[in-house]
C-alpha atoms as a PDB file:
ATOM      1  CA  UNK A   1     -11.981  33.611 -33.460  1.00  0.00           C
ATOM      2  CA  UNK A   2      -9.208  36.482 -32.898  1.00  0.00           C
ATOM      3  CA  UNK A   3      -7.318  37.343 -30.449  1.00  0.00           C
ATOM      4  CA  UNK A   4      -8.909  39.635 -27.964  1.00  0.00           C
ATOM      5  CA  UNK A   5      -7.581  39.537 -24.304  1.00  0.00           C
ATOM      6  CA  UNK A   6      -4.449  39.379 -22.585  1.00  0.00           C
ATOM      7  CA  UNK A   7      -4.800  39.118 -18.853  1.00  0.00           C
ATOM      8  CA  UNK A   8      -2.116  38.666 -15.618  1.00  0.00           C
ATOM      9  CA  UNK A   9      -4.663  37.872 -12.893  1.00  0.00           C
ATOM     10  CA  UNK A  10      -3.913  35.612  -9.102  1.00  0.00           C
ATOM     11  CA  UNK A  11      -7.251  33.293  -9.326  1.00  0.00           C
ATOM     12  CA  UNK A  12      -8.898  32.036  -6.351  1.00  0.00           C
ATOM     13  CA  UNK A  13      -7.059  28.709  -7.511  1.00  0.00           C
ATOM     14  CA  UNK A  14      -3.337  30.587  -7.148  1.00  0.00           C
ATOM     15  CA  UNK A  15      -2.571  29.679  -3.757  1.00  0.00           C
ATOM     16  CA  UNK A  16      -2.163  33.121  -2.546  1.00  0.00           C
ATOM     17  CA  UNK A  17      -3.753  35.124   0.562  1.00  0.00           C
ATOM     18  CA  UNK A  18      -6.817  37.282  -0.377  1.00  0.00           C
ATOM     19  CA  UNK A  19      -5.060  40.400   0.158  1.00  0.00           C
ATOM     20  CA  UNK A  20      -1.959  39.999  -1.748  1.00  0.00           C
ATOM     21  CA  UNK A  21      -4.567  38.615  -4.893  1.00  0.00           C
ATOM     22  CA  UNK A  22      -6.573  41.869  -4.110  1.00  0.00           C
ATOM     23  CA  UNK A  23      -3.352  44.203  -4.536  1.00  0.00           C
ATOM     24  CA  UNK A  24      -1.684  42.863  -7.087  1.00  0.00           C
ATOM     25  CA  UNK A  25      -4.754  42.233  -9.693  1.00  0.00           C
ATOM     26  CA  UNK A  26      -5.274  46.104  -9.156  1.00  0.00           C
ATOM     27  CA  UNK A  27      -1.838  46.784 -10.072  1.00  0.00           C
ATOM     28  CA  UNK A  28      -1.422  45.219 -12.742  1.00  0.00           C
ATOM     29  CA  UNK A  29      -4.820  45.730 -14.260  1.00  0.00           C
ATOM     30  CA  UNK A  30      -3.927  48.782 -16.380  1.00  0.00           C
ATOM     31  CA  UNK A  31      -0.814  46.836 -18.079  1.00  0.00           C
ATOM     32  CA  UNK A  32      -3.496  44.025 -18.890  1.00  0.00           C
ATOM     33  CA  UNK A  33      -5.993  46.244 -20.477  1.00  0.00           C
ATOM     34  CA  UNK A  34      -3.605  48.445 -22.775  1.00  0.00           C
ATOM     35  CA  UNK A  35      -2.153  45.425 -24.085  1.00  0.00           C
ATOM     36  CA  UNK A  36      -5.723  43.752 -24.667  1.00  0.00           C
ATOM     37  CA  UNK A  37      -6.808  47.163 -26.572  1.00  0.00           C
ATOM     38  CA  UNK A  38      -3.542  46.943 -28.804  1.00  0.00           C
ATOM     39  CA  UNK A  39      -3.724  43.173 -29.372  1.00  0.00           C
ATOM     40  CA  UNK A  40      -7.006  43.806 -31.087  1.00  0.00           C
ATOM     41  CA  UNK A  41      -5.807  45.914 -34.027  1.00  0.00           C
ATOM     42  CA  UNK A  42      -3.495  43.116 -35.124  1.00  0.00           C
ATOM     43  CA  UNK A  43      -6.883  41.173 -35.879  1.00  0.00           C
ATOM     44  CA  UNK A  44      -5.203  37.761 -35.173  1.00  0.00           C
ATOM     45  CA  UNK A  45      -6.818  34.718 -35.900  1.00  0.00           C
ATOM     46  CA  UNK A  46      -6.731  31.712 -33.394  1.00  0.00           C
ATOM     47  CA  UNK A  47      -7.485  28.259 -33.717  1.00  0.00           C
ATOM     48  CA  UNK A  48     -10.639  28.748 -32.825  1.00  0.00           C
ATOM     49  CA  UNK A  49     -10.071  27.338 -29.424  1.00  0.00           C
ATOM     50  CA  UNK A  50      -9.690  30.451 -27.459  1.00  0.00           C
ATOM     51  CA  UNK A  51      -9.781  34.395 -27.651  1.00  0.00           C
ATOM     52  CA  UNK A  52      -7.479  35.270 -24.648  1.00  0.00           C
ATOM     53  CA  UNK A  53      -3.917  34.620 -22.689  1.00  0.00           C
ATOM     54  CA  UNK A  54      -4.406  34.398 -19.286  1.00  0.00           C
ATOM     55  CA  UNK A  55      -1.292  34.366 -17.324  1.00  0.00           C
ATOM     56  CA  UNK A  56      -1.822  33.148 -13.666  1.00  0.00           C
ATOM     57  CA  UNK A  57       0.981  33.078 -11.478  1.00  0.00           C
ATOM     58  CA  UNK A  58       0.428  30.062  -8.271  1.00  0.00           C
ATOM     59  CA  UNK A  59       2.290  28.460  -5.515  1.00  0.00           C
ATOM     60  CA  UNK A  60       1.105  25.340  -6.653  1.00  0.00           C
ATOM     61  CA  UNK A  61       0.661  24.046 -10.436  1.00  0.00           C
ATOM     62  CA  UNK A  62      -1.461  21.224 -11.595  1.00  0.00           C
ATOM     63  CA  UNK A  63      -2.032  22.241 -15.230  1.00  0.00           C
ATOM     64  CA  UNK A  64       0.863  24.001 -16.519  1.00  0.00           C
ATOM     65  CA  UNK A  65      -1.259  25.073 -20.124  1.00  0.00           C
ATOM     66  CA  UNK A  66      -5.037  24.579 -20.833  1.00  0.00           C
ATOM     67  CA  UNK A  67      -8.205  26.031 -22.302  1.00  0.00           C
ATOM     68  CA  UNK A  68     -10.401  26.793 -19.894  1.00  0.00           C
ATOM     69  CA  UNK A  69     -13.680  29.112 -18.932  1.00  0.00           C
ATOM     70  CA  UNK A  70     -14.955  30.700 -21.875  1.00  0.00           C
ATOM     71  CA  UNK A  71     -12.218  30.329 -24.744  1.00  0.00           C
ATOM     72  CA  UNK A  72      -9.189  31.698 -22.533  1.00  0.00           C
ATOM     73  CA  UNK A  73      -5.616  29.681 -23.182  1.00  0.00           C
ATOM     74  CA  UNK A  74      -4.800  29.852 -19.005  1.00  0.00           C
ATOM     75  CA  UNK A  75      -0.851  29.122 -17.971  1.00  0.00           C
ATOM     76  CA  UNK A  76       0.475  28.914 -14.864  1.00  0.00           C
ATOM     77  CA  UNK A  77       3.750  30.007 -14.022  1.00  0.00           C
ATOM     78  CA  UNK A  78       5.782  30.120 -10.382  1.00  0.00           C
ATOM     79  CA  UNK A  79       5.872  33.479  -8.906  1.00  0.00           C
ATOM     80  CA  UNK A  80       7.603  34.708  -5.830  1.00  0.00           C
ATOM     81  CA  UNK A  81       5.502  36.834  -4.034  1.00  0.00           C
ATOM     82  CA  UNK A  82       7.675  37.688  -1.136  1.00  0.00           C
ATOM     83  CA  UNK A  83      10.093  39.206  -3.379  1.00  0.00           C
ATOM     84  CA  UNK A  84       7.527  41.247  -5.216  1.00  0.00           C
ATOM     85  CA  UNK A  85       6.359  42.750  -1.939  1.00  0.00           C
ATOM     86  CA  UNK A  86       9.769  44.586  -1.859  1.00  0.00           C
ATOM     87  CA  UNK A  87       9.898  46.152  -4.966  1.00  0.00           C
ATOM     88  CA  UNK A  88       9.805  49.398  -6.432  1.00  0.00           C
ATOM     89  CA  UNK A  89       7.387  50.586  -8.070  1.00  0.00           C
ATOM     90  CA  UNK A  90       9.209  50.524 -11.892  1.00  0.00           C
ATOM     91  CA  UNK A  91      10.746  46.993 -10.711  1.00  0.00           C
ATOM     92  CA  UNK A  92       6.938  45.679 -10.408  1.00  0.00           C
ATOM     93  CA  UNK A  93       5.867  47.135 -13.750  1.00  0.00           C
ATOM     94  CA  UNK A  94       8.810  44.780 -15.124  1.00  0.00           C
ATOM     95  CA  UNK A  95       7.853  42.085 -13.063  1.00  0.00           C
ATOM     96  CA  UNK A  96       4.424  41.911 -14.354  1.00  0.00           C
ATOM     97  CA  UNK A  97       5.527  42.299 -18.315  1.00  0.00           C
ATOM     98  CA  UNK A  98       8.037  39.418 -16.904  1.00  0.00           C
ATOM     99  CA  UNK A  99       5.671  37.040 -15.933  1.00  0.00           C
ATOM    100  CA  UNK A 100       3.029  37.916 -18.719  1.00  0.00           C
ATOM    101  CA  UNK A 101       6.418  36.996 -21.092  1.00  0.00           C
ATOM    102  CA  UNK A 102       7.322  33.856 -19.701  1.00  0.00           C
ATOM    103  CA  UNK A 103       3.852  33.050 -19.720  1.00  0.00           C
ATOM    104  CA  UNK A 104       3.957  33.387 -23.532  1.00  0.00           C
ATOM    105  CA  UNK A 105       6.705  31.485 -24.400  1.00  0.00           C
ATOM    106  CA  UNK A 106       5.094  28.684 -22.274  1.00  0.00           C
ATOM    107  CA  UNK A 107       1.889  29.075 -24.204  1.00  0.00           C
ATOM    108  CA  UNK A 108       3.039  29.342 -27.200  1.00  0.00           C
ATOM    109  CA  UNK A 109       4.301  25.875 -26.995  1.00  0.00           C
ATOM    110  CA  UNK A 110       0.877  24.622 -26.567  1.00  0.00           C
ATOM    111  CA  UNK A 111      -0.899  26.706 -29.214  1.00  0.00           C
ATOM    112  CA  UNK A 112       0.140  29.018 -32.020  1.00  0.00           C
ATOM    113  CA  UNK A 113       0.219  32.456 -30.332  1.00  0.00           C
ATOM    114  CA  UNK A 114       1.198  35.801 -31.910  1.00  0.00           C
ATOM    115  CA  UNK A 115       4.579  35.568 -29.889  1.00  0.00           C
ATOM    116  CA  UNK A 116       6.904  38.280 -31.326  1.00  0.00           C
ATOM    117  CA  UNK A 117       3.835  40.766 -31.945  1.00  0.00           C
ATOM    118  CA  UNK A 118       3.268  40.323 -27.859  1.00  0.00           C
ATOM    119  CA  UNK A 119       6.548  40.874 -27.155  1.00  0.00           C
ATOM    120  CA  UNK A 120       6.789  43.834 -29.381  1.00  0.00           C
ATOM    121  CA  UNK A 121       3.705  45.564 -27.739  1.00  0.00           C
ATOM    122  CA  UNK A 122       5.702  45.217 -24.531  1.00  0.00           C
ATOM    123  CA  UNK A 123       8.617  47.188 -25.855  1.00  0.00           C
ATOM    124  CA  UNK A 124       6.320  49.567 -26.591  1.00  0.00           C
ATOM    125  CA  UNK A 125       4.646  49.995 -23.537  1.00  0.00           C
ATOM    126  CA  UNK A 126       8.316  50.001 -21.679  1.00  0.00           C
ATOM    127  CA  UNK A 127       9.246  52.789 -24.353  1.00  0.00           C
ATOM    128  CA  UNK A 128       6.190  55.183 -23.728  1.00  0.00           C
ATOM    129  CA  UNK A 129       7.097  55.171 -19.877  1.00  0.00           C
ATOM    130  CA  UNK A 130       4.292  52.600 -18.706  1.00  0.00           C
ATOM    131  CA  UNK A 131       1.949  54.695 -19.438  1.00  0.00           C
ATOM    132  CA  UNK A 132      -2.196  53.504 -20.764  1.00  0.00           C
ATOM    133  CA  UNK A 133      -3.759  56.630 -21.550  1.00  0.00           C
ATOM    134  CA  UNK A 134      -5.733  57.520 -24.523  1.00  0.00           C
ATOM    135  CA  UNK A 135      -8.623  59.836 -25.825  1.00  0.00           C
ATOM    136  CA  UNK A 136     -12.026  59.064 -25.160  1.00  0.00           C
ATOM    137  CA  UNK A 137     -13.867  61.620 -26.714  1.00  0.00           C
ATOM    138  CA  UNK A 138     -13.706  65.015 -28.150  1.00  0.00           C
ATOM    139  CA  UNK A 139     -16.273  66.945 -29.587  1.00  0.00           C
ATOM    140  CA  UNK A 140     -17.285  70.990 -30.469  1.00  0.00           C
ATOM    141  CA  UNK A 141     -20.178  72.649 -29.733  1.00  0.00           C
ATOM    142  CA  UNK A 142     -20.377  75.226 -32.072  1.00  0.00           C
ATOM    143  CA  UNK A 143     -23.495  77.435 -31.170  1.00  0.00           C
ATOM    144  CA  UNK A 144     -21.593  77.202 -27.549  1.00  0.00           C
ATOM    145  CA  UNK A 145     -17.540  78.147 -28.848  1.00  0.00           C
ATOM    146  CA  UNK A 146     -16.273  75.242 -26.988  1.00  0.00           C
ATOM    147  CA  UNK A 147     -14.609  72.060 -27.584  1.00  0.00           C
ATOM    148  CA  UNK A 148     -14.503  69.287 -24.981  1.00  0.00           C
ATOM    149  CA  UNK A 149     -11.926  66.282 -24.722  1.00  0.00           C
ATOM    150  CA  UNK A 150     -12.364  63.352 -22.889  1.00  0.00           C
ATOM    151  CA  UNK A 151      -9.000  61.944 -21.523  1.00  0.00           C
ATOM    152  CA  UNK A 152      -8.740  58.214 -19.527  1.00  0.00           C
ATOM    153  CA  UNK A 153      -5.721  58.061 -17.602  1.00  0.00           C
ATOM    154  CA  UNK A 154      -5.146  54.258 -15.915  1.00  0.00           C
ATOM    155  CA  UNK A 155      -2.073  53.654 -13.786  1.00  0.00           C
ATOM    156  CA  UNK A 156      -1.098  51.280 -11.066  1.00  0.00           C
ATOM    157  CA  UNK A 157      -3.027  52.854  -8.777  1.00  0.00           C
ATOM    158  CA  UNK A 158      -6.207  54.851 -10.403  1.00  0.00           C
ATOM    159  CA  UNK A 159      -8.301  55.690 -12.847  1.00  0.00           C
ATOM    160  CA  UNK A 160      -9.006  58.942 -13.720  1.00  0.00           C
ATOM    161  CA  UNK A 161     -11.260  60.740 -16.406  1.00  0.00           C
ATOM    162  CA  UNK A 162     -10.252  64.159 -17.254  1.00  0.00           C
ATOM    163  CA  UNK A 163     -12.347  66.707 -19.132  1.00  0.00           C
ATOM    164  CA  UNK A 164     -10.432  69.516 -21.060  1.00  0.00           C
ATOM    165  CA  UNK A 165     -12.313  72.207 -22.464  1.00  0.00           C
ATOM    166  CA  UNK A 166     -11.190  75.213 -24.461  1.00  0.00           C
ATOM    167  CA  UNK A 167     -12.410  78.390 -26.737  1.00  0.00           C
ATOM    168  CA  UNK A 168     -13.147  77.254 -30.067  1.00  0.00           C
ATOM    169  CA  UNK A 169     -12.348  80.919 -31.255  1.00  0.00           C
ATOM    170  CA  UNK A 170      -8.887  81.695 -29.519  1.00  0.00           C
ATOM    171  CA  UNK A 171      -7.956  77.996 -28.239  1.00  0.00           C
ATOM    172  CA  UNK A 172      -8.046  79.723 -24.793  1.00  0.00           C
ATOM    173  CA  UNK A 173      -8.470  76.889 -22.272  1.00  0.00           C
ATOM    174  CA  UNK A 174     -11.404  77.001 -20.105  1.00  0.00           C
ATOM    175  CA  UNK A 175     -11.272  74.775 -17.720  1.00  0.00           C
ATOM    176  CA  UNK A 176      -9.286  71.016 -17.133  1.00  0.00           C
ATOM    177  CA  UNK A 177      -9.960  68.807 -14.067  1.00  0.00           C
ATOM    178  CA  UNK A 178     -10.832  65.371 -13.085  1.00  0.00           C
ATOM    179  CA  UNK A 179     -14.283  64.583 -12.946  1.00  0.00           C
ATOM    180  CA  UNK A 180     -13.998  61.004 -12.177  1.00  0.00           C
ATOM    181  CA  UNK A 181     -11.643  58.961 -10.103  1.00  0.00           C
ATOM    182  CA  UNK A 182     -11.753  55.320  -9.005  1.00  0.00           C
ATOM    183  CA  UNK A 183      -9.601  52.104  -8.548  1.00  0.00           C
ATOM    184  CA  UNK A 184      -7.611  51.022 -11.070  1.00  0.00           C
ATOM    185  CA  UNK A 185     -10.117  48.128 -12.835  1.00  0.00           C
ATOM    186  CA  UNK A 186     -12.567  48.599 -15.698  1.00  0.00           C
ATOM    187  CA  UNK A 187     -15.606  47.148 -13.633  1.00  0.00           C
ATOM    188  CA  UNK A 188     -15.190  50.326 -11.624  1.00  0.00           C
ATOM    189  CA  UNK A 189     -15.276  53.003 -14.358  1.00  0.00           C
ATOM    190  CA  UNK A 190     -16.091  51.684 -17.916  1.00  0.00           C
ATOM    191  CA  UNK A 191     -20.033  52.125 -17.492  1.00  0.00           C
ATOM    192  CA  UNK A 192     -19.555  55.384 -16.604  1.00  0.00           C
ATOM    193  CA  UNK A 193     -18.994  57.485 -18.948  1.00  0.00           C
ATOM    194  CA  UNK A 194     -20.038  57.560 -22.734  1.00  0.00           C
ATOM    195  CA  UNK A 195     -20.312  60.664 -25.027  1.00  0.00           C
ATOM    196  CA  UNK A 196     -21.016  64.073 -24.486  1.00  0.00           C
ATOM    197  CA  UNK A 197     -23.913  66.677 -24.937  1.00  0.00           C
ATOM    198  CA  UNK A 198     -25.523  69.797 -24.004  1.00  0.00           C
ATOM    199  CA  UNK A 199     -28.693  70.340 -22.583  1.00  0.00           C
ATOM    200  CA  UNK A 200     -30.680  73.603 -20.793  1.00  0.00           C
ATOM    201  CA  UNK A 201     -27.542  74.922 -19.985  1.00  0.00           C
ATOM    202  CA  UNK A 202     -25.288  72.099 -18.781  1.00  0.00           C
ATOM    203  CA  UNK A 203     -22.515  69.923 -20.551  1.00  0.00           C
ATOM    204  CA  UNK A 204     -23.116  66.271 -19.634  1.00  0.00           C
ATOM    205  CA  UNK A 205     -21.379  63.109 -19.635  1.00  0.00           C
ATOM    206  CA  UNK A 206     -23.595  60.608 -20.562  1.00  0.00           C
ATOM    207  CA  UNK A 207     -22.726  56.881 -19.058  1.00  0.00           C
ATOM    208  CA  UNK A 208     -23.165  53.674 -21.343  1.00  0.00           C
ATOM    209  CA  UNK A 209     -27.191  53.306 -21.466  1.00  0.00           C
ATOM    210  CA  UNK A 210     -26.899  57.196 -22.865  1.00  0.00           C
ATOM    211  CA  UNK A 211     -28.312  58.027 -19.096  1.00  0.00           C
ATOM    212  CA  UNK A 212     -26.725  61.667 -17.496  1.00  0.00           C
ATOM    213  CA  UNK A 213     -24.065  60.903 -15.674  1.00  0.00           C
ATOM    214  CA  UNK A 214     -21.965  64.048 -14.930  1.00  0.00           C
ATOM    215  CA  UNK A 215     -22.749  67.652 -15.332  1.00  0.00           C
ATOM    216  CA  UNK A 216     -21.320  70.796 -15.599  1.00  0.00           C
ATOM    217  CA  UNK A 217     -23.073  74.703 -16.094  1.00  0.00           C
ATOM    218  CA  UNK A 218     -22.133  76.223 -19.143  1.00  0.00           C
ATOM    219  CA  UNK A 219     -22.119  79.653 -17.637  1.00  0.00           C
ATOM    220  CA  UNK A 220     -19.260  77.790 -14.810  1.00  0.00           C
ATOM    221  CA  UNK A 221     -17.061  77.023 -17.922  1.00  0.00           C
ATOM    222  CA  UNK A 222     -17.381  80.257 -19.944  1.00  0.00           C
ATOM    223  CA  UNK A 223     -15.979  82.044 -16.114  1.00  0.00           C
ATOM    224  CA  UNK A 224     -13.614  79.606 -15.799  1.00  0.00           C
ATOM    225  CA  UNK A 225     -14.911  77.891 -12.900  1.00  0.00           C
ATOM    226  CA  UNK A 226     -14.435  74.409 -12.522  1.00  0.00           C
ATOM    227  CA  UNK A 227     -17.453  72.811 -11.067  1.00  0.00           C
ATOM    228  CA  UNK A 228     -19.028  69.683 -11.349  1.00  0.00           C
ATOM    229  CA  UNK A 229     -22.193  67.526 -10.312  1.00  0.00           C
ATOM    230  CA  UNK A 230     -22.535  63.309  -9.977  1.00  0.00           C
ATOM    231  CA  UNK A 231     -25.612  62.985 -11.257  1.00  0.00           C
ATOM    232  CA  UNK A 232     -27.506  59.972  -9.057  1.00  0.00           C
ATOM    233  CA  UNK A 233     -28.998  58.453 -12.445  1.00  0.00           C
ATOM    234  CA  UNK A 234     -27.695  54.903 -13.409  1.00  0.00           C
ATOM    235  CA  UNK A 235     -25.026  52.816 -11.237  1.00  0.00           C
ATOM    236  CA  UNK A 236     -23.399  54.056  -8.067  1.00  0.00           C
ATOM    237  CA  UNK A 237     -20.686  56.541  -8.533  1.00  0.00           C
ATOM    238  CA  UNK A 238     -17.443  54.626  -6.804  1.00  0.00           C
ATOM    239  CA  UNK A 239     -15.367  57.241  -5.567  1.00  0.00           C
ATOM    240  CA  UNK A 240     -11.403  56.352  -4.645  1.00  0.00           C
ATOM    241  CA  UNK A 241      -8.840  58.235  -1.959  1.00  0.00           C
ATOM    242  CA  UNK A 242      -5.630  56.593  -2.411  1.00  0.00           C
ATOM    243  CA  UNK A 243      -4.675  58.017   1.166  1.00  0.00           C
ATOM    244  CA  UNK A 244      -7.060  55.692   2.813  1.00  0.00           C
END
């Protein structure tokens, strides 16, 4: 069994009001996903008793270090949510990678846990400015002279899917825009998109069951124009106004 999740995550067991568990699981989601995507590649075997590290900060603790749920090493650590409330932004990112650390160190004297290799992953994080983006897809349509990127961007407070495309011929960009938005937690987003095709004159954006998802006219993107459809196929389309 490897390694395979790291999570910081107020349970309904933590203690805390609904809406304080609401806003901080979104805000620390993305820092809890980019570390579970980079803990993968280091392929680290377990004892075969569990495949994730949840850290779950409560007002009151009656098992400081356990396997529970299916194969996650839980620990619960003190956390003092009044003073969070107050903080910055940056000051919260730290506070998070904080209690995800000290949750560590306390796990780690329960079960053999890849300790420095965490630690190092949050170094890196801190040294690429807090930042979880990556490329999703990118692909060329030759018979069409365009190439088309994917990119995920997930921050503290969205998610958002941006498509780039450009010239094949001149790298001339086209058009780049966000065709998806939506609060910051995979359950929201990850379905949604998948690869990327053409088809009677649209690009689409195919969601995970290879369904159309998104679409936009080629003839838009050759003039520059940057238009989009939500196709009503599939799951419903959550859309996100961080104003509201």
């Amino acid at each position: 069994m490897t390694l395979r999740y790291i999570s910081l995550h107020l349970d309904f067991d933590s203690g805390y009001k609904d809406s304080l568990k609401d806003s901080f699981n979104l805000s620390s989601r993305f820092i809890s996903n980019y570390l579970s995507v980079q803990i993968r590649k280091l392929k680290y075997a377990t004892d075969g008793t569990f495949n994730m590290i949840g850290v779950t900060p409560s007002l009151n603790i009656k098992h400081i270090c356990r396997i529970v749920g299916d194969n996650a090493l839980q620990v619960r650590i003190p956390f003092d949510d009044e003073d969070y409330i107050r903080l910055g932004e940056i000051d919260k990112y730290e506070t998070f990678l904080k209690l995800l650390e000290d949750g560590y160190h306390i796990a780690n004297s329960f079960k053999e846990i890849p300790l420095n290799d965490l630690l190092k992953l949050h170094d890196l994080f801190r040294a690429n400015g807090y930042k979880n983006e990556w490329l999703h897809k990118r692909k060329k349509f030759k018979d069409f002279g365009i190439e088309v990127q994917l990119n995920c961007f997930f921050t503290t407070s969205d998610f958002q899917l941006v498509i780039q495309i450009e010239n094949i011929e001149n790298i001339e960009k086209l058009i780049s825009g966000t065709i998806i938005r939506s609060l910051p937690n995979e359950v929201h987003f990850q379905k949604d998109f998948k690869d990327i095709l053409v088809d009677n004159g649209y690009l689409i954006v195919t969601d995970f069951l290879d369904r159309p998802r998104i679409r936009l006219l080629l003839l838009d993107i050759q003039n520059k124009l940057f238009k989009f459809e939500i196709l009503g196929e599939g799951i419903k389309y959550i859309t996100y106004n961080p104003a509201n």
